[in-house]
Each structure stands twice: as structure tokens, then as C-alpha cells.
PDB file of N, CA and C in Angstrom:
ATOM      1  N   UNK A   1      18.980   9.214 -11.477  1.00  0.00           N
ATOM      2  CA  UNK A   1      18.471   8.066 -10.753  1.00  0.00           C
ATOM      3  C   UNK A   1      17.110   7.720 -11.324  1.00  0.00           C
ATOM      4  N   UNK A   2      16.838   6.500 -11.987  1.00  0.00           N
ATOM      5  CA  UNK A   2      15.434   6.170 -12.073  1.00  0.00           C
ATOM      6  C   UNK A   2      15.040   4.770 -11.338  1.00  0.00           C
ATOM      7  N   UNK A   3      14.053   4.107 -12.028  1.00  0.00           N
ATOM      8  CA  UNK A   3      13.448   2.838 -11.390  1.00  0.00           C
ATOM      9  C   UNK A   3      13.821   1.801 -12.129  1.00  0.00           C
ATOM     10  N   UNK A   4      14.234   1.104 -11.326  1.00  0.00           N
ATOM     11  CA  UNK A   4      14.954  -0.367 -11.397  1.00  0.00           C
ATOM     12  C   UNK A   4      16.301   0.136 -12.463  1.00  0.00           C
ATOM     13  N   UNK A   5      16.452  -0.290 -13.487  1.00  0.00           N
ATOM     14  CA  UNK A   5      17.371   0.025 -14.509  1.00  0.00           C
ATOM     15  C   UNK A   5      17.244   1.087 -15.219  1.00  0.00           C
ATOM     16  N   UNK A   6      16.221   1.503 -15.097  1.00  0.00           N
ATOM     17  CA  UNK A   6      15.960   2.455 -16.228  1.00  0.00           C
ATOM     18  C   UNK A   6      16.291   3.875 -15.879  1.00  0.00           C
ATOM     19  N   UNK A   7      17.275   4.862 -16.929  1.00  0.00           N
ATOM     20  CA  UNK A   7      17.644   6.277 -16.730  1.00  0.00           C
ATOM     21  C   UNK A   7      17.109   7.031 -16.797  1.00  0.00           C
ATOM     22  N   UNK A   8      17.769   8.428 -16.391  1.00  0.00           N
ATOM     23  CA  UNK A   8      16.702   9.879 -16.733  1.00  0.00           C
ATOM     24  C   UNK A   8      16.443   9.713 -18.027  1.00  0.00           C
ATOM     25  N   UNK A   9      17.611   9.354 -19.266  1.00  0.00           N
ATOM     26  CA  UNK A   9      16.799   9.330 -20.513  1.00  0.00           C
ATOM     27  C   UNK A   9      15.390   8.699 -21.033  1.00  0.00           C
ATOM     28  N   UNK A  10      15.955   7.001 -20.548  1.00  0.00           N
ATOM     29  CA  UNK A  10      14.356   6.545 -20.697  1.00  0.00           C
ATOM     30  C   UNK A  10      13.701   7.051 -20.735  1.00  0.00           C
ATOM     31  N   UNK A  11      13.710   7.364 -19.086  1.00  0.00           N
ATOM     32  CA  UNK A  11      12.151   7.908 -18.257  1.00  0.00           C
ATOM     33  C   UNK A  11      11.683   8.771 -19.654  1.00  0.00           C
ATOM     34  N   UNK A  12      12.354  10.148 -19.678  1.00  0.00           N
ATOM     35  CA  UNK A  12      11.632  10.830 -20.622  1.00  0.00           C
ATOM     36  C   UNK A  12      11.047  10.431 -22.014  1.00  0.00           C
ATOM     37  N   UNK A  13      12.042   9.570 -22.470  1.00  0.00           N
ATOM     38  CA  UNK A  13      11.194   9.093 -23.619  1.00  0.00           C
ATOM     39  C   UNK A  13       9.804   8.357 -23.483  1.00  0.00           C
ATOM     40  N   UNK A  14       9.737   7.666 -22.095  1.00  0.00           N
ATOM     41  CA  UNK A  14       8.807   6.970 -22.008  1.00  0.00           C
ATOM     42  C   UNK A  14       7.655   7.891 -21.872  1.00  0.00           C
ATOM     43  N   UNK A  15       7.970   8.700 -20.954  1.00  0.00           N
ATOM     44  CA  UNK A  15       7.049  10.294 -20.775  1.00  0.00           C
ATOM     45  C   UNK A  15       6.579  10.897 -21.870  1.00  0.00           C
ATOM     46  N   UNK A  16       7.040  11.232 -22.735  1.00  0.00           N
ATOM     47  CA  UNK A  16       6.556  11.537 -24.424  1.00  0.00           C
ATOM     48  C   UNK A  16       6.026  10.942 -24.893  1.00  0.00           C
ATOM     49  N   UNK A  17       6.285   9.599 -25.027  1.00  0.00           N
ATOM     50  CA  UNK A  17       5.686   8.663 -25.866  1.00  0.00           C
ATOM     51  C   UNK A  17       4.239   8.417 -25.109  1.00  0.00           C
ATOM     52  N   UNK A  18       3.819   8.523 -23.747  1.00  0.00           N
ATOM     53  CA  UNK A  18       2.458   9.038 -23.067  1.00  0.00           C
ATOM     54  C   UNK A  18       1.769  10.074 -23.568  1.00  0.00           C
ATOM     55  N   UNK A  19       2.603  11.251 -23.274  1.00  0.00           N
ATOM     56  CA  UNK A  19       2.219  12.273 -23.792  1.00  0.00           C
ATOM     57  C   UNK A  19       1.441  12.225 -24.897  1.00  0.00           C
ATOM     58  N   UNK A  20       2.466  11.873 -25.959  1.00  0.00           N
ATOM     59  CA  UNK A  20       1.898  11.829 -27.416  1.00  0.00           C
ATOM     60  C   UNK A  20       0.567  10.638 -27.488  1.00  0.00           C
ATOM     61  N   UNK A  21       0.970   9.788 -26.932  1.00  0.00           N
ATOM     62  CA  UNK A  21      -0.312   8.828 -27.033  1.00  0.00           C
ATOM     63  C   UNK A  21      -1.823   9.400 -26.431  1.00  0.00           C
ATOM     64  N   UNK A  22      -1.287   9.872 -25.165  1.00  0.00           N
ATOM     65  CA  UNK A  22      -2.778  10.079 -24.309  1.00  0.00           C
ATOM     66  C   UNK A  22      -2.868  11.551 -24.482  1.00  0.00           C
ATOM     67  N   UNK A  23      -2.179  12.383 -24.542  1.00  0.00           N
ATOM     68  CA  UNK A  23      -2.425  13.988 -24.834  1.00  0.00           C
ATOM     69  C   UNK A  23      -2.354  14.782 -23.686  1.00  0.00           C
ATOM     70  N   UNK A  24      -2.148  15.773 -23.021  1.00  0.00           N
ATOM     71  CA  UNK A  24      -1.743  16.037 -21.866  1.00  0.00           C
ATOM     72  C   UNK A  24      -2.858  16.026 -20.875  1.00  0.00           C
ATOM     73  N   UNK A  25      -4.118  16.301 -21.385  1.00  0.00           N
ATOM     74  CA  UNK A  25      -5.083  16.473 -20.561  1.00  0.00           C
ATOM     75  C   UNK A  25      -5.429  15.391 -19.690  1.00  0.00           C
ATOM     76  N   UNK A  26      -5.433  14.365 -20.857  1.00  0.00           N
ATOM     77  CA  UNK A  26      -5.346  12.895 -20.188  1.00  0.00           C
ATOM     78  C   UNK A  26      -4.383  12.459 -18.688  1.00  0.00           C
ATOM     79  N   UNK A  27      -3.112  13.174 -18.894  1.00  0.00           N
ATOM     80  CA  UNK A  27      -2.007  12.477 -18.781  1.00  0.00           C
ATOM     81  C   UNK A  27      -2.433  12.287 -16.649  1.00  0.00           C
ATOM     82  N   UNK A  28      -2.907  13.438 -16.153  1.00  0.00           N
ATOM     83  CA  UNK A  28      -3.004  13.218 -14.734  1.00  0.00           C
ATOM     84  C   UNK A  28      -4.338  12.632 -14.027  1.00  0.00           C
ATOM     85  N   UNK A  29      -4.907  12.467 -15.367  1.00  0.00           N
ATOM     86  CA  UNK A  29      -6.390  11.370 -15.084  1.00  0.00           C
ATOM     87  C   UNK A  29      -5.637   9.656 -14.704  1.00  0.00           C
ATOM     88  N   UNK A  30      -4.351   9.610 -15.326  1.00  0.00           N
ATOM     89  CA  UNK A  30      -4.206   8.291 -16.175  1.00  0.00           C
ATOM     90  C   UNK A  30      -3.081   8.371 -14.641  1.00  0.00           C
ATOM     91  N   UNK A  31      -2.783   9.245 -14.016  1.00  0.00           N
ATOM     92  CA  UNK A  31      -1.562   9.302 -13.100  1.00  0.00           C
ATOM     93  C   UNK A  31      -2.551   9.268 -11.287  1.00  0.00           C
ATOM     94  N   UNK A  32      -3.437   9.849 -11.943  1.00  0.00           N
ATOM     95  CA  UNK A  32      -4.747   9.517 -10.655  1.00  0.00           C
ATOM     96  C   UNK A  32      -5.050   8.193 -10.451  1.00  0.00           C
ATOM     97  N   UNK A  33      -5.552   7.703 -11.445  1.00  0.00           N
ATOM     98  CA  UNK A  33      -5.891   6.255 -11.370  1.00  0.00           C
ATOM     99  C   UNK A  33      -5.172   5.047 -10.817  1.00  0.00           C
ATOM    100  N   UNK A  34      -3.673   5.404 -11.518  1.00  0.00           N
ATOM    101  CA  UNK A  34      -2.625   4.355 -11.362  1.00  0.00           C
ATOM    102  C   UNK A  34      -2.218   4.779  -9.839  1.00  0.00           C
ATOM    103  N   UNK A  35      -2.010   6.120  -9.228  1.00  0.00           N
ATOM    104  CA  UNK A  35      -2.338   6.139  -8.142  1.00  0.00           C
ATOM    105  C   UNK A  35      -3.651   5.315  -6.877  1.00  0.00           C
ATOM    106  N   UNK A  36      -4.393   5.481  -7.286  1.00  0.00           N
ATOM    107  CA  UNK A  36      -5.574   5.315  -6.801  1.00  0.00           C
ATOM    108  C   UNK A  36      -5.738   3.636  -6.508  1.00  0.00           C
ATOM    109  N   UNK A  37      -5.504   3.096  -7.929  1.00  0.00           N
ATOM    110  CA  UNK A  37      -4.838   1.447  -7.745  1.00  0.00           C
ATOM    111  C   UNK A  37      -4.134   0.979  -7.346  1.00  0.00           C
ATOM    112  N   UNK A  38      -2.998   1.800  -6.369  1.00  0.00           N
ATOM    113  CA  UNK A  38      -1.855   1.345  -5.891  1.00  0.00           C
ATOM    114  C   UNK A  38      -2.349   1.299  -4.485  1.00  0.00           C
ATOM    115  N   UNK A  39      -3.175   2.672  -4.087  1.00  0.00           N
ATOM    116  CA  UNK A  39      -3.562   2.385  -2.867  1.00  0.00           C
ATOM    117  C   UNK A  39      -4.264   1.260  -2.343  1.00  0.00           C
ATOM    118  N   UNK A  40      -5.464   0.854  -3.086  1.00  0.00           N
ATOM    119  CA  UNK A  40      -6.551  -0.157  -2.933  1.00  0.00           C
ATOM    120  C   UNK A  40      -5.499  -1.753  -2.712  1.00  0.00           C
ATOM    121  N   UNK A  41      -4.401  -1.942  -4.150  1.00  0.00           N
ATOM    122  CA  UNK A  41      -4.078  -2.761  -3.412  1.00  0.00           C
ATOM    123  C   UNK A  41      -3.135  -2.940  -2.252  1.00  0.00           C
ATOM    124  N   UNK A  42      -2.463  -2.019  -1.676  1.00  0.00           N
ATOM    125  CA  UNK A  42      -1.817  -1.870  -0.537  1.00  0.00           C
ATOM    126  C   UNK A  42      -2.648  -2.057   0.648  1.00  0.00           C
ATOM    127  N   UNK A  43      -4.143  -1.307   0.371  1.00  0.00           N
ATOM    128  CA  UNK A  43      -5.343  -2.065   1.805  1.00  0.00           C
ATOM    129  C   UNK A  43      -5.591  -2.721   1.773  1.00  0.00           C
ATOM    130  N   UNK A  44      -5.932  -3.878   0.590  1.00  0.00           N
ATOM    131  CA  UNK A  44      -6.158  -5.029   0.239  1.00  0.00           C
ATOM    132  C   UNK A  44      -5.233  -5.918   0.784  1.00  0.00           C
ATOM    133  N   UNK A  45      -3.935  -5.499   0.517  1.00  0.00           N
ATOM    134  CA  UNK A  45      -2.540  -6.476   1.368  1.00  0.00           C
ATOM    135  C   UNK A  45      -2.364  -6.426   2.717  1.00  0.00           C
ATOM    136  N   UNK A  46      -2.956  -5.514   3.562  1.00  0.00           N
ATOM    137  CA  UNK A  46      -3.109  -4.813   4.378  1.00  0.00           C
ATOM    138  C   UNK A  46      -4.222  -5.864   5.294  1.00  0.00           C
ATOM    139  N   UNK A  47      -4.809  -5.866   4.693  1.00  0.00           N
ATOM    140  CA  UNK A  47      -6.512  -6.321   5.436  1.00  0.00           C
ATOM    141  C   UNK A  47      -6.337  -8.136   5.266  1.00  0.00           C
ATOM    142  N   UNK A  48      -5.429  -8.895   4.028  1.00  0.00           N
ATOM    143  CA  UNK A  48      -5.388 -10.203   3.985  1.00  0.00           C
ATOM    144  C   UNK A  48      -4.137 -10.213   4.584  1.00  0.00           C
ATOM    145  N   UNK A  49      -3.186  -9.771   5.397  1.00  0.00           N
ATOM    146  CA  UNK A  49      -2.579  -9.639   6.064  1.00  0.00           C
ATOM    147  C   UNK A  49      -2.818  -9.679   7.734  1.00  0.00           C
ATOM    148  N   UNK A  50      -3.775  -8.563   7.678  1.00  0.00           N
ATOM    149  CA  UNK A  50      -4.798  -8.795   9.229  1.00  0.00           C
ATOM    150  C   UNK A  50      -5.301  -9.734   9.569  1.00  0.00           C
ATOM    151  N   UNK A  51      -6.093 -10.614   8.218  1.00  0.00           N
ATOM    152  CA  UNK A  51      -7.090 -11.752   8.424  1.00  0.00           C
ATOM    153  C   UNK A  51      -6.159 -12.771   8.743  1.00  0.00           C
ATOM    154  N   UNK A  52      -4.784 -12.662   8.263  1.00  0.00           N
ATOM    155  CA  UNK A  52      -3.782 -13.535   8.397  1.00  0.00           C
ATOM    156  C   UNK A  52      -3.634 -13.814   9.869  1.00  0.00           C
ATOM    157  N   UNK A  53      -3.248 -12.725  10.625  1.00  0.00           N
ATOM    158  CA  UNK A  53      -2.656 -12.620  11.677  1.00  0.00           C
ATOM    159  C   UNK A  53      -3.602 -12.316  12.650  1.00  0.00           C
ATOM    160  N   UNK A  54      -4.650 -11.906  12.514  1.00  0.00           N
ATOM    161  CA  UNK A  54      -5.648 -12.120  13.910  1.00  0.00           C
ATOM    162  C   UNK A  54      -5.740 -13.333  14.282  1.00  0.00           C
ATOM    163  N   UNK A  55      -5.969 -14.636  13.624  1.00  0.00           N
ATOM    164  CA  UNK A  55      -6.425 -15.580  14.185  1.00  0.00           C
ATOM    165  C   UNK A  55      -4.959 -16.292  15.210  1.00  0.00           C
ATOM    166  N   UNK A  56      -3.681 -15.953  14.721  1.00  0.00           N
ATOM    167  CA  UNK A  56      -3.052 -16.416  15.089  1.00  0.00           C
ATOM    168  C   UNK A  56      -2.680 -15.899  16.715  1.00  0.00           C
ATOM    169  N   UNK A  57      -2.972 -14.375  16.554  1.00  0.00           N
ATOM    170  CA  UNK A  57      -2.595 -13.936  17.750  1.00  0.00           C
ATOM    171  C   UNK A  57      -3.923 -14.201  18.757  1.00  0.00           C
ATOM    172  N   UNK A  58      -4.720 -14.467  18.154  1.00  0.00           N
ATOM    173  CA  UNK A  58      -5.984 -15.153  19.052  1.00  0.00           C
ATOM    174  C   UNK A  58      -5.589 -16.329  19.808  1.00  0.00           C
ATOM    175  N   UNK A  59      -5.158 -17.152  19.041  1.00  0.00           N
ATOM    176  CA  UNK A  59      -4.791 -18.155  19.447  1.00  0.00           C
ATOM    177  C   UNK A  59      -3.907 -18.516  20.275  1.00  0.00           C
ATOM    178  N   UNK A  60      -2.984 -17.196  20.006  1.00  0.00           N
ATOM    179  CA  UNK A  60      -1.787 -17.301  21.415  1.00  0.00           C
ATOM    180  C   UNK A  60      -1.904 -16.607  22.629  1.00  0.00           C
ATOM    181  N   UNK A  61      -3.420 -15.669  22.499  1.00  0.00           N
ATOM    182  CA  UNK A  61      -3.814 -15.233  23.498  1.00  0.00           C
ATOM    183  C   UNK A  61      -4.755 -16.120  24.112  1.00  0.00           C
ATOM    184  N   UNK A  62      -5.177 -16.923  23.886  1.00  0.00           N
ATOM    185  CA  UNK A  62      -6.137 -17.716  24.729  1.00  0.00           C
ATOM    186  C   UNK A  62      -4.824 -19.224  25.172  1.00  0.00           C
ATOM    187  N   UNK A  63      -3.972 -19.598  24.450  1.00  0.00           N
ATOM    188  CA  UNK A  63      -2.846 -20.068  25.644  1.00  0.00           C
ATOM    189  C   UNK A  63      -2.268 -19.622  26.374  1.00  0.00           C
ATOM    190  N   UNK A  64      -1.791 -18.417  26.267  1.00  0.00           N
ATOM    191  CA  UNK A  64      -1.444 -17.427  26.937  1.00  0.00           C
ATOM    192  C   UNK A  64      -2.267 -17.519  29.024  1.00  0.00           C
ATOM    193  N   UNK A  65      -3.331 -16.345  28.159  1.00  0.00           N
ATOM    194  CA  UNK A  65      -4.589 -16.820  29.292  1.00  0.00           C
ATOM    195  C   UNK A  65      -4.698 -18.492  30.173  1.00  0.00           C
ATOM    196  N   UNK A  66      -4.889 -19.118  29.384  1.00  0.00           N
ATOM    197  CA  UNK A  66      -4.822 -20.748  29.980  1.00  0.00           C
ATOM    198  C   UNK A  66      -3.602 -20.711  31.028  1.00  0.00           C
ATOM    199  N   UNK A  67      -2.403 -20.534  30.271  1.00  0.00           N
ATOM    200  CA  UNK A  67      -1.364 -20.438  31.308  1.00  0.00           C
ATOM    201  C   UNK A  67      -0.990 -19.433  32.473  1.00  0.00           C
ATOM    202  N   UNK A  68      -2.274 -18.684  32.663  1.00  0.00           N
ATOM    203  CA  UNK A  68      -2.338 -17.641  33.627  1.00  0.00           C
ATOM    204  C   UNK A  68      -1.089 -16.265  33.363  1.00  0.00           C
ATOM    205  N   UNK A  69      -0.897 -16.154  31.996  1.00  0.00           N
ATOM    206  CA  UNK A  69       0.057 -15.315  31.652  1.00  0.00           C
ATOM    207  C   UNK A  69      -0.881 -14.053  30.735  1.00  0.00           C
ATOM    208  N   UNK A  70       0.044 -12.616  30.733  1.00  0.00           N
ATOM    209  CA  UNK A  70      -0.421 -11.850  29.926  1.00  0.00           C
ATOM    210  C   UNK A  70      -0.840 -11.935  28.880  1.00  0.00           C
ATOM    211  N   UNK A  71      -2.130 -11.373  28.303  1.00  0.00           N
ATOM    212  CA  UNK A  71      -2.634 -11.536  26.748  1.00  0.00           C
ATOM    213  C   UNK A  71      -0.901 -10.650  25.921  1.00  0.00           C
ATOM    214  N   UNK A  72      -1.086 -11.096  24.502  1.00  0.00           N
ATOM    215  CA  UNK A  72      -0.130 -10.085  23.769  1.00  0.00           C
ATOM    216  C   UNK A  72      -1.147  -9.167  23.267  1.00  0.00           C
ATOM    217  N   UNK A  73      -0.238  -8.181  22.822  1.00  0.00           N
ATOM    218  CA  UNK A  73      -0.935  -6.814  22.814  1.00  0.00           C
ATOM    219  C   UNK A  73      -0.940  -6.934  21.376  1.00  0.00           C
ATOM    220  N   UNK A  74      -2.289  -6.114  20.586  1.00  0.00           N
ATOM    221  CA  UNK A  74      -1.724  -5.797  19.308  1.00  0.00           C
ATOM    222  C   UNK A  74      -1.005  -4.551  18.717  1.00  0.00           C
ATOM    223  N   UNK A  75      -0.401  -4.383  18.073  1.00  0.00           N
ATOM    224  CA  UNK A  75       0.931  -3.268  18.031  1.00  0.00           C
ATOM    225  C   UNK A  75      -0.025  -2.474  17.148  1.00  0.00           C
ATOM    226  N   UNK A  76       0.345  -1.868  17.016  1.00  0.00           N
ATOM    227  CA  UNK A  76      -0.058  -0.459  17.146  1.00  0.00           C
ATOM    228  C   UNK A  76      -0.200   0.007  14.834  1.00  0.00           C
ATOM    229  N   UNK A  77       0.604  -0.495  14.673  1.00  0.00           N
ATOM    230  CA  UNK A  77       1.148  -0.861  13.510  1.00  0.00           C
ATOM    231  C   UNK A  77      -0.465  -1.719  12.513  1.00  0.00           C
ATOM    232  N   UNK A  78      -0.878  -2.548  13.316  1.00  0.00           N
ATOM    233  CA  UNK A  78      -2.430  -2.734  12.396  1.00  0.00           C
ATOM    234  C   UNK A  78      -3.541  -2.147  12.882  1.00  0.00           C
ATOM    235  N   UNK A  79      -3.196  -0.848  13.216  1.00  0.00           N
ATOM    236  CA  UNK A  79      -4.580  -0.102  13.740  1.00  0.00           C
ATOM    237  C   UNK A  79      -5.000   0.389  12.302  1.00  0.00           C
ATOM    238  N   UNK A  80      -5.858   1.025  12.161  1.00  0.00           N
ATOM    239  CA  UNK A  80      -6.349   1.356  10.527  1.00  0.00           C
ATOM    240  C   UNK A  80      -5.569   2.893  10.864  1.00  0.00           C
ATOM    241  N   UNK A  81      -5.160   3.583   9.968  1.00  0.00           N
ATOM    242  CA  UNK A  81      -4.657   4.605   9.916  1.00  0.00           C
ATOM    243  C   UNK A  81      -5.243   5.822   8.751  1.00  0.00           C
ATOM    244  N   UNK A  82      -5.952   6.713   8.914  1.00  0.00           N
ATOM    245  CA  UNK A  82      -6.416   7.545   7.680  1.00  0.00           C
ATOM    246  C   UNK A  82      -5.350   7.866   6.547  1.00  0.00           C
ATOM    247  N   UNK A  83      -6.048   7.802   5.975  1.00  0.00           N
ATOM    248  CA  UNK A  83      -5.003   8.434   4.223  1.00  0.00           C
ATOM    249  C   UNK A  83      -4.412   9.543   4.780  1.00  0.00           C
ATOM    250  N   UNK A  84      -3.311  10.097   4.356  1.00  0.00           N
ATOM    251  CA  UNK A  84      -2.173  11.324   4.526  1.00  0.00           C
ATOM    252  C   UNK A  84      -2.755  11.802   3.530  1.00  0.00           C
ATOM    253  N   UNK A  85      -3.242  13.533   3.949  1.00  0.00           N
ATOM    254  CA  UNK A  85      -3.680  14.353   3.331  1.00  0.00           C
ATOM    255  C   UNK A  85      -2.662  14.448   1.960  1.00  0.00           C
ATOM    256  N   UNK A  86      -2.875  14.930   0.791  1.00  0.00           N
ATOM    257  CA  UNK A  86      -2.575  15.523  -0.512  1.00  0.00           C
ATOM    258  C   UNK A  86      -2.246  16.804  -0.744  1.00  0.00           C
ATOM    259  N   UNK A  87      -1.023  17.273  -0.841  1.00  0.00           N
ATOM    260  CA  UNK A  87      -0.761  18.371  -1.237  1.00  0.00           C
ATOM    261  C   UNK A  87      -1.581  19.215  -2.543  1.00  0.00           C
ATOM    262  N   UNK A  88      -1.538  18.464  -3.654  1.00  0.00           N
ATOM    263  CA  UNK A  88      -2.073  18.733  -5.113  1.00  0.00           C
ATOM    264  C   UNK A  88      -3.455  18.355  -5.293  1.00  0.00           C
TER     265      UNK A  88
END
């Protein structure tokens, strides 16, 4: 099983051909990073996502209110959540 189309063979060739390029020492600096960039933009999508949707649920909480009805709640789901600890 690999990603998108690509097989166990690929993968490995593609893995070597790293290897050989960046050298091994390199190789989990270069696997940190690309990590590390994946997170930032996931909070980034995260947070223009929030900015998205606060104003809206603002907005349906103050008709809401007007109409003498319950505010909506915000779910629980855009609370900020800490990073999941790291095994390695």
C-alpha cells in the first residue's frame, strides 16, 4: 500500500534516491521539518477557518437573542487543543 498511486517499490526507490542525495544524517532533519510544516499549516487552516466562522456564529447569536431564543453553543471541536505528545 502506498500514497496515491505510488507502490512499495517506488516508495523505496524514492527513499534511496534521498538517501543518496541528502546522506542519512540529514535524512530526519529533512523529515522534522516537512513534519513541522505540515503542522503550522494545519493551524493556519485551523485559525482562517475560526476567523471564518466566529463572525458568523456571532451573528446568529445575536438573532437568536433578539428572538428571545437560546445563544448556539460553540462545539467543542474549535477549542484550541495541545499538540499530542511524540513518541520519538
Amino acid at each position: 500500500m502506498g500514497l496515491g498511486n505510488l507502490g512499495f517499490g517506488e516508495l523505496m526507490v524514492i527513499l534511496v534516491i534521498v538517501l543518496v542525495l541528502f546522506g542519512a544524517r540529514r535524512v530526519p532533519e529533512i523529515g522534522a521539518s516537512i513534519g513541522k510544516g505540515i503542522r503550522e499549516f494545519k493551524k493556519n487552516i485551523s485559525d482562517m477557518d475560526r476567523e471564518v466562522r466566529e463572525p458568523i456564529r456571532e451573528a446568529m447569536n445575536t438573532d437568536r437573542l433578539a428572538a428571545g431564543q437560546q445563544p448556539v453553543r460553540t462545539p467543542v471541536a474549535d477549542e484550541v487543543r495541545p499538540e499530542p505528545k511524540r513518541l520519538m
